[in-house]
Structures are given as C-alpha cells and as structure tokens.
Protein backbone atom coordinates (compact mmCIF):
# COMPACT_ATOMS: atom_id res chain seq x y z
CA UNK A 1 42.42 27.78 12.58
CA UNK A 2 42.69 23.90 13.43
CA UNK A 3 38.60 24.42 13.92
CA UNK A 4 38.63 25.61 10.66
CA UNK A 5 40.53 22.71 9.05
CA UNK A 6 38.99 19.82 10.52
CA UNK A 7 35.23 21.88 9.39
CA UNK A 8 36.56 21.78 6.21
CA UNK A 9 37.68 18.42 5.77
CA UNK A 10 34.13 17.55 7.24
CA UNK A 11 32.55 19.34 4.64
CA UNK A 12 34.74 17.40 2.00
CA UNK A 13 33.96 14.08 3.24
CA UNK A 14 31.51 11.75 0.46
CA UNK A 15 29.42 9.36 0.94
CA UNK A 16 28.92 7.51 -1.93
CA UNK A 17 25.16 5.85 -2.42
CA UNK A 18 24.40 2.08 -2.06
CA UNK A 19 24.36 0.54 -5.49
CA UNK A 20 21.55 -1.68 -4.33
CA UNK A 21 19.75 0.92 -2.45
CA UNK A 22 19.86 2.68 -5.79
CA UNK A 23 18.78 0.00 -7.67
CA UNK A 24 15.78 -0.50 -5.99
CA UNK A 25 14.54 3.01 -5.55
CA UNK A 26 15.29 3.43 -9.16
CA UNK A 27 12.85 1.00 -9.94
CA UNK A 28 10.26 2.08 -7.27
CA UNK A 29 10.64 5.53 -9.31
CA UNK A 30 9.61 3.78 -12.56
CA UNK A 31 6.78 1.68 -11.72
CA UNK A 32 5.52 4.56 -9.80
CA UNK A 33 5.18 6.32 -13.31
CA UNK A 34 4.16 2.98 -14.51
CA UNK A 35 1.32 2.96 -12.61
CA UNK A 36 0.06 6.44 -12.63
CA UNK A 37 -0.21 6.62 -16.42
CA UNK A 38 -1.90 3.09 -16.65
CA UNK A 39 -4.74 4.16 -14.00
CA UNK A 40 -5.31 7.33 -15.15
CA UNK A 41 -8.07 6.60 -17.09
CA UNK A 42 -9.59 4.18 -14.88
CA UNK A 43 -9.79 6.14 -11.42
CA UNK A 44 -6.92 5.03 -9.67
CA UNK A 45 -4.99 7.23 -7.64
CA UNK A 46 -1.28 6.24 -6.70
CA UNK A 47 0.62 6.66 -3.05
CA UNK A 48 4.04 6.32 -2.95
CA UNK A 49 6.47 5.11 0.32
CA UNK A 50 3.31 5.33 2.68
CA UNK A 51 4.08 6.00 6.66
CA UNK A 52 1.93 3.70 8.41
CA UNK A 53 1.63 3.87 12.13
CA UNK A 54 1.89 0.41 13.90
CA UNK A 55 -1.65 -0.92 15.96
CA UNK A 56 0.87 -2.02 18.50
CA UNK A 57 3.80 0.49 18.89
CA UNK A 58 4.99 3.70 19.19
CA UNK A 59 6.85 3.35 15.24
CA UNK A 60 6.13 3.63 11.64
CA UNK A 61 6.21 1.13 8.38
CA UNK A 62 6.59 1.84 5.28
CA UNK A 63 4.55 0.44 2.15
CA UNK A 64 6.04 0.83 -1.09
CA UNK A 65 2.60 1.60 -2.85
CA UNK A 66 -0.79 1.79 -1.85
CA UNK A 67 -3.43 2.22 -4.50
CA UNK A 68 -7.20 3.49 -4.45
CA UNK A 69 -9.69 2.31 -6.84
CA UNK A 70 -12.91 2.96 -5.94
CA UNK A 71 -13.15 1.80 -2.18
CA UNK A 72 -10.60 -0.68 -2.63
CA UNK A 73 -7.06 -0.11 -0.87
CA UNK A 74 -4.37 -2.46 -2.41
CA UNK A 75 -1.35 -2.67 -0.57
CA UNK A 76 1.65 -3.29 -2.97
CA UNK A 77 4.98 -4.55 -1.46
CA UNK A 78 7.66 -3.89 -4.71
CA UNK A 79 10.27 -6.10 -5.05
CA UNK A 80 13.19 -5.54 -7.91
CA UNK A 81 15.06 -9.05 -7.76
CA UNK A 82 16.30 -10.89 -10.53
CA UNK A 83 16.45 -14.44 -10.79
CA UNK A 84 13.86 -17.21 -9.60
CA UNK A 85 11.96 -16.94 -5.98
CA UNK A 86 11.38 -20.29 -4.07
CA UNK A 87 9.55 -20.04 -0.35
CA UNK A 88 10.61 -22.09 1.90
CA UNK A 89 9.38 -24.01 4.91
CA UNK A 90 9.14 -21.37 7.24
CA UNK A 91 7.50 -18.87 4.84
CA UNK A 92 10.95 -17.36 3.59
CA UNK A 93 11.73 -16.10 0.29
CA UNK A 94 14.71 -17.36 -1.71
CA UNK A 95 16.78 -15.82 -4.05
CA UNK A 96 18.21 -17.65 -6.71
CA UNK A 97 20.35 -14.94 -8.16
CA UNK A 98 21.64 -15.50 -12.45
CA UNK A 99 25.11 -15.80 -11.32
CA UNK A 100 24.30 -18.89 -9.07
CA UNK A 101 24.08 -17.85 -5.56
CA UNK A 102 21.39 -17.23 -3.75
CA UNK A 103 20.03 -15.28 -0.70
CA UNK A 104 17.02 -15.84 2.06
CA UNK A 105 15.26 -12.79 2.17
CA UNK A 106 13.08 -14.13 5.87
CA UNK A 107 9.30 -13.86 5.55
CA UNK A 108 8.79 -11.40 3.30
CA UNK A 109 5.08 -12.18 2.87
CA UNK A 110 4.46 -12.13 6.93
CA UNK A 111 6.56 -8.51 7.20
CA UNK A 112 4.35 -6.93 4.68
CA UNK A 113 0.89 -8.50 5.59
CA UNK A 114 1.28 -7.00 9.13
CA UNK A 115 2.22 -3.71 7.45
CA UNK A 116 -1.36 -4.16 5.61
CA UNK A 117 -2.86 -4.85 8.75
CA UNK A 118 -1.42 -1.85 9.95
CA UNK A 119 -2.81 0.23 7.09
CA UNK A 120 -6.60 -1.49 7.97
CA UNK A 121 -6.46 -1.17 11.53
CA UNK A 122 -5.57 2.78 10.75
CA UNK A 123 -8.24 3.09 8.66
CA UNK A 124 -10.98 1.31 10.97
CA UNK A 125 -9.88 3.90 13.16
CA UNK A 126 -11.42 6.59 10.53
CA UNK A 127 -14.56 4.33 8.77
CA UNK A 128 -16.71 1.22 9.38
CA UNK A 129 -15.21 -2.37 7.87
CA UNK A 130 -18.39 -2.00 5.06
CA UNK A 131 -16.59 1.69 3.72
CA UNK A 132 -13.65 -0.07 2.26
CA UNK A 133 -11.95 -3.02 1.11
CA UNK A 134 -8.02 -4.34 1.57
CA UNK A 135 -5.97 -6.40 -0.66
CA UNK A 136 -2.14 -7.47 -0.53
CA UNK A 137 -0.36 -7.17 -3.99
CA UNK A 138 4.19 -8.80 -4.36
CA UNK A 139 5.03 -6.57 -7.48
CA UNK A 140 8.43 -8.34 -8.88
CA UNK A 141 9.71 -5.24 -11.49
CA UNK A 142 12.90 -7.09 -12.44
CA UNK A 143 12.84 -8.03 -16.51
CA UNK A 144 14.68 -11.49 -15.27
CA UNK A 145 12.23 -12.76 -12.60
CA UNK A 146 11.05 -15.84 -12.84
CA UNK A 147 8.31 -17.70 -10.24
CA UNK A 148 5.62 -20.52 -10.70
CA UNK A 149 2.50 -19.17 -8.49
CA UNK A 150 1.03 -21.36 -5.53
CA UNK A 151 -2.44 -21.37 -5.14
CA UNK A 152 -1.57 -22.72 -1.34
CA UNK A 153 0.72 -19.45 -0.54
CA UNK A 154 -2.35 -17.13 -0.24
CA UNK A 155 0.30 -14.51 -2.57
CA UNK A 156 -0.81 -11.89 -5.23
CA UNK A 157 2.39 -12.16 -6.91
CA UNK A 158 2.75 -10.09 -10.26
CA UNK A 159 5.41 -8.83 -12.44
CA UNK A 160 5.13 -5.18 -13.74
CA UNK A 161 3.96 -5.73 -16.80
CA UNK A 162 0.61 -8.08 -15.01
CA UNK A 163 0.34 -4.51 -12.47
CA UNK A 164 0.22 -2.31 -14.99
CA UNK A 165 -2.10 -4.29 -17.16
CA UNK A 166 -4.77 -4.34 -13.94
CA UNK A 167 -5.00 -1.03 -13.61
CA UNK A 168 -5.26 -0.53 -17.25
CA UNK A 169 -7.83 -3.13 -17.66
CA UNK A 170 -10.13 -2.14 -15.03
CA UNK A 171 -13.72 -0.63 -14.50
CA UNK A 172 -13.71 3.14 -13.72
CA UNK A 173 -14.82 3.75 -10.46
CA UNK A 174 -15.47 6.88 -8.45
CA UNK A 175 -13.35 7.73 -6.01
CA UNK A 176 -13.68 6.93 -2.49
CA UNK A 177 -13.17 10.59 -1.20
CA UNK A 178 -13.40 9.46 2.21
CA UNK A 179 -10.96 7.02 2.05
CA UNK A 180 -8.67 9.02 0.25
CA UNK A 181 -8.73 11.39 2.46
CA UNK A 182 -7.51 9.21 5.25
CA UNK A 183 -4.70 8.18 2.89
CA UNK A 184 -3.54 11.59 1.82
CA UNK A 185 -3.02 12.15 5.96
CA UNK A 186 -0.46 9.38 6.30
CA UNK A 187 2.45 10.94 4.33
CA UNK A 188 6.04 9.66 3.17
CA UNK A 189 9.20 9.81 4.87
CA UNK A 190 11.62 12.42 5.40
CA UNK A 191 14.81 12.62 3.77
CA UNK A 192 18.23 13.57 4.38
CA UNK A 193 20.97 13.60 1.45
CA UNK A 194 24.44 14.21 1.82
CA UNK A 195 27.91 15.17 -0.05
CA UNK A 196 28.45 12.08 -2.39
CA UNK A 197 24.45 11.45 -3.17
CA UNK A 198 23.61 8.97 -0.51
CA UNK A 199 20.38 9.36 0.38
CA UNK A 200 18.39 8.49 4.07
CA UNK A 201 15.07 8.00 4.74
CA UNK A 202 13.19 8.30 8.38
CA UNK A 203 11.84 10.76 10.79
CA UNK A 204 13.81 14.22 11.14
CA UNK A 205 13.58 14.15 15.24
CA UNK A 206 14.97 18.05 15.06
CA UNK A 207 16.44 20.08 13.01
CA UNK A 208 19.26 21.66 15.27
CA UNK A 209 18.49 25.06 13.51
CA UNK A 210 16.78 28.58 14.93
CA UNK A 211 13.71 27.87 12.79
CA UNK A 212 11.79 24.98 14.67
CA UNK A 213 10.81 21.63 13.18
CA UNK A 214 7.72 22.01 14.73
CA UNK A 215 7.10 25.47 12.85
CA UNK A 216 7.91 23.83 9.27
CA UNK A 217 5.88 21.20 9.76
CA UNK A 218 2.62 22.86 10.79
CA UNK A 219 2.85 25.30 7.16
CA UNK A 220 0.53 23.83 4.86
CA UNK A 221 3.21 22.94 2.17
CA UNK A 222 2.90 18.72 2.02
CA UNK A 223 6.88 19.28 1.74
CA UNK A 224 9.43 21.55 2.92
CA UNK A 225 13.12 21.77 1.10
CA UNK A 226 16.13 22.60 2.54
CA UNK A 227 18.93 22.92 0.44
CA UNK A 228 22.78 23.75 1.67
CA UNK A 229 25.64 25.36 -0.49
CA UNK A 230 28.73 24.08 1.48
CA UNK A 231 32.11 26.51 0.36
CA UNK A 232 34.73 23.35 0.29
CA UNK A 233 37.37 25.38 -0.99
CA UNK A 234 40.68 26.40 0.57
CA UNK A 235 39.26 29.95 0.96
CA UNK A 236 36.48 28.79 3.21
CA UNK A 237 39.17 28.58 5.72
CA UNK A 238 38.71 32.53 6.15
CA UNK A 239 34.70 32.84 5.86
CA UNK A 240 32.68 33.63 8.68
CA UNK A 241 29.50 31.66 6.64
CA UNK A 242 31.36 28.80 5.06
CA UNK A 243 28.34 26.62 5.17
CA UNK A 244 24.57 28.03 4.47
CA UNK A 245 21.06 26.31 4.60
CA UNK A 246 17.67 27.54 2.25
CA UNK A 247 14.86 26.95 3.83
CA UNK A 248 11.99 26.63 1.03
CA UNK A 249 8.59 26.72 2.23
CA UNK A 250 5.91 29.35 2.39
CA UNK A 251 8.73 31.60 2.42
CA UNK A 252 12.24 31.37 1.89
CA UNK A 253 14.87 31.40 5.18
CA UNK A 254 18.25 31.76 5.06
CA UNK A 255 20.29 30.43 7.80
CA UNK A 256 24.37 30.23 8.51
CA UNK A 257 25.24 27.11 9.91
CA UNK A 258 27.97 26.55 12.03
CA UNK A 259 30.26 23.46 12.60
CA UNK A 260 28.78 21.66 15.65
CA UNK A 261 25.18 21.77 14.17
CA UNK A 262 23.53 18.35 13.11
CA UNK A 263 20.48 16.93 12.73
CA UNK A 264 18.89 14.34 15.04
CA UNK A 265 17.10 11.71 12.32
CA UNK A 266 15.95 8.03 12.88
CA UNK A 267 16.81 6.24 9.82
CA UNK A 268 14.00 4.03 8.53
CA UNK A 269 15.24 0.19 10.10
CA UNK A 270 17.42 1.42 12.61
CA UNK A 271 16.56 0.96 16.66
CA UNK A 272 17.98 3.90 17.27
CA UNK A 273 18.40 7.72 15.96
CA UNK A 274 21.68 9.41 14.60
CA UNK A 275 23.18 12.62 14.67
CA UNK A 276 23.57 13.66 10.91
CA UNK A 277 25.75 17.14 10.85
CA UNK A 278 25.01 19.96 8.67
CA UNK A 279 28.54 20.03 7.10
CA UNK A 280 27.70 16.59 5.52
CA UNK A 281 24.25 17.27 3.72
CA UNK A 282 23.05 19.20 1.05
CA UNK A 283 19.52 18.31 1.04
CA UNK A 284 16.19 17.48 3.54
CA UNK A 285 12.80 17.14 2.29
CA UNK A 286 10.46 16.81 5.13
CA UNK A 287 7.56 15.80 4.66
CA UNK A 288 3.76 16.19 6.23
C-alpha cells in the first residue's frame, strides 16, 4: 500500500509551464498562421521548428521557420522581445527591456547562421549549389520592438508586420519539388507534456513501453499521439490500472502503465538525457 501512495502522489505532482517559454511559443504559433495565410497565394510553403542535423556532430538544431519560395530556402530565426535591441562589440544582442533593465542575449546572429549553414550543408548533401538558394531572415514579433538597422551587421532584421508583407508582396513561383522534398524529410521535435501543462521538446530516446519506439516511428503517420488518463483519485489506491496510455497511430493501442515506467528523452539544450516517468505526463507527440 505505501507503493500505492507514493504512485499516487507522483501522479498528483504539477508542473506548471514557463511563462516565458509560453510566451514565446505563443507567438511562434501566431506568426506561423501569419505566414501561411500571407504566402498562400504566392507559392510559399511554411516549416515550422525544423530538426537540422549538425555538419559537424552527432546532434540536432532547431530553426524556428524555414520557408520555400520557389528555390529559395529562407531561414527565419523568431524572436518575441520587447523593447530596443543594441549589438554589441562582440556580436551580442542586447535587451533593453520597457521596465529599464536589460539582458545580453550572446551572439544570437552567429548561433543561428551556423544553424543555416547546417540547413545548406544538408541540403548540398541532396542537390548541386545551382538547385537552390539560402537566405538568413531575425523576425522580431513583439508589438513594442524597436531597432535602427545596420547596413555593416550583414542582418535581415524584420518585424512581423515587414515578414508578412514579403510574402504577400511577392512573385508566384513554382515550387521547388525537389527541394521540398528534402525539407519535408527533416521533421520537428518530439514532445513530451506533463500534469500542470509544461511542455518539453527533444528526441524521445525510448519509450519504456511493450510497443517499440522503433515500430511507431517507421508507420507512415508524420506524427504519432500518445495520450494518458492518470486516475488521481483516492480510489486509485485500489486499481490494478491506475494509470493508462493511447497509443494513436495507424491503429489505436492501449497499454497499462505501471509505476517504475518512464521515458528516456533529451530535452532540446540539455547535454544530457532525462528520465521523464509515465505517472507525470499526459501527452507525447513524436514526430517523423
């Protein structure tokens, strides 16, 4: 019984989401609509959270939004910060927040260009240098930006309502099929949410269930869902299946879960993976 009450009190346990975190994907979420309804007209198509493998490691980076036009690739880092950006000496962006204080963000425009360089070197790997073109767009979103542009800072620097206006504004082109097929490949990152809406994103390393990760992701769903109904109540003291995961793919799987169970997940940023149990989530999309 003390097994029971210290699965229980797992199960109870929230985690509350980061407010920033939030913020930020919030607004990802919205220019992402943004951007799909101004280039639908002109033959853009829109990726979202992008997995790109590194030319010199064994990881992943992530860019917020790459878009197609044509045979152009345009690499969009997204920013939502309010307030006035300065770069510094070294490169760094500052922060001057409206409530007077400020923050130094590090070289935000030398983290995202090798992510871009990333994204070309994968796609040399799949067409010659003449079958596309690469471009590095800084989206601020944030109503209360402010910045004066630099012609010496080699930045694309727009606010959303300059993004959205490009797209809108453009020529139609046809669509590099090619290309986008190499895009459509890369996929998005997997996520894990738990009790309390907090939400991770990374690779699910295994699942710690019967059904193997390796199964799920070979089905030709681009996503998998796997929701979990967690019994919190005193009566799940005396059920045998207290805790139970839906698998939804090409078919749906049930599957009781049992106390000890977790699942192994490196969280994007992190040197290291974690051990996420089952009596703390509720919900993993995996992606291709």
């Amino acid at each position: 019984m003390l097994d029971r009450l210290r699965w229980r009190k797992e199960r109870r346990i929230k985690t509350e989401p980061d407010t920033i975190q939030r913020a930020g994907e919030s607004a990802e979420f919205r220019l992402g609509q943004y951007l799909r309804a101004a280039g639908k007209k002109t033959g853009w198509k829109i990726y979202e959270s992008l997995r790109v493998p590194q030319k010199d490691g064994p990881h992943r980076g992530e860019i917020d939004f790459v878009l197609l036009h044509g045979s152009d690739v345009f690499s969009v880092e997204q920013k939502h910060w309010a307030g006035t950006l300065q770069i510094g000496q070294d490169g760094e962006f500052i922060q001057q927040r409206p409530n007077g204080t400020s923050q130094v963000h590090g070289d935000v425009k030398a983290k995202h260009e090798r992510k871009t360089s990333d994204l070309e070197h994968y796609l040399l790997q799949h067409h010659d240098a003449t079958d596309f073109g690469i471009h590095t767009w800084f989206a601020f979103t944030h109503p209360r930006f402010e910045f004066e542009a630099s012609s010496d800072l080699g930045i694309d620097i727009v606010n959303q309502k300059e993004i959205v206006e490009r797209l809108e504004q453009s020529v139609n082109k046809p669509q590099n099929g090619n290309v986008a097929s190499s895009l459509d490949a890369l996929g998005t990152w997997d996520e894990v949410e738990v009790y309390g809406g907090r939400t991770f994103k990374g690779d699910v390393l295994d699942l710690g269930l019967s059904v193997l990760l390796t199964d799920l992701r070979a089905l030709t769903h681009p996503l998998t869902l796997i929701e979990v109904s967690h019994n919190r109540s005193l009566l799940s003291l005396f059920s045998l299946s207290p805790s139970i995961a839906k698998i939804r793919a090409s078919t749906e799987i049930l599957e009781r879960l049992e106390r000890h169970q977790s699942i192994r997940f490196h969280v994007v940023g992190d040197a290291s993976p974690v051990e996420i149990p089952w009596s703390k989530v509720t919900r993993v999309h995996l992606s291709n």
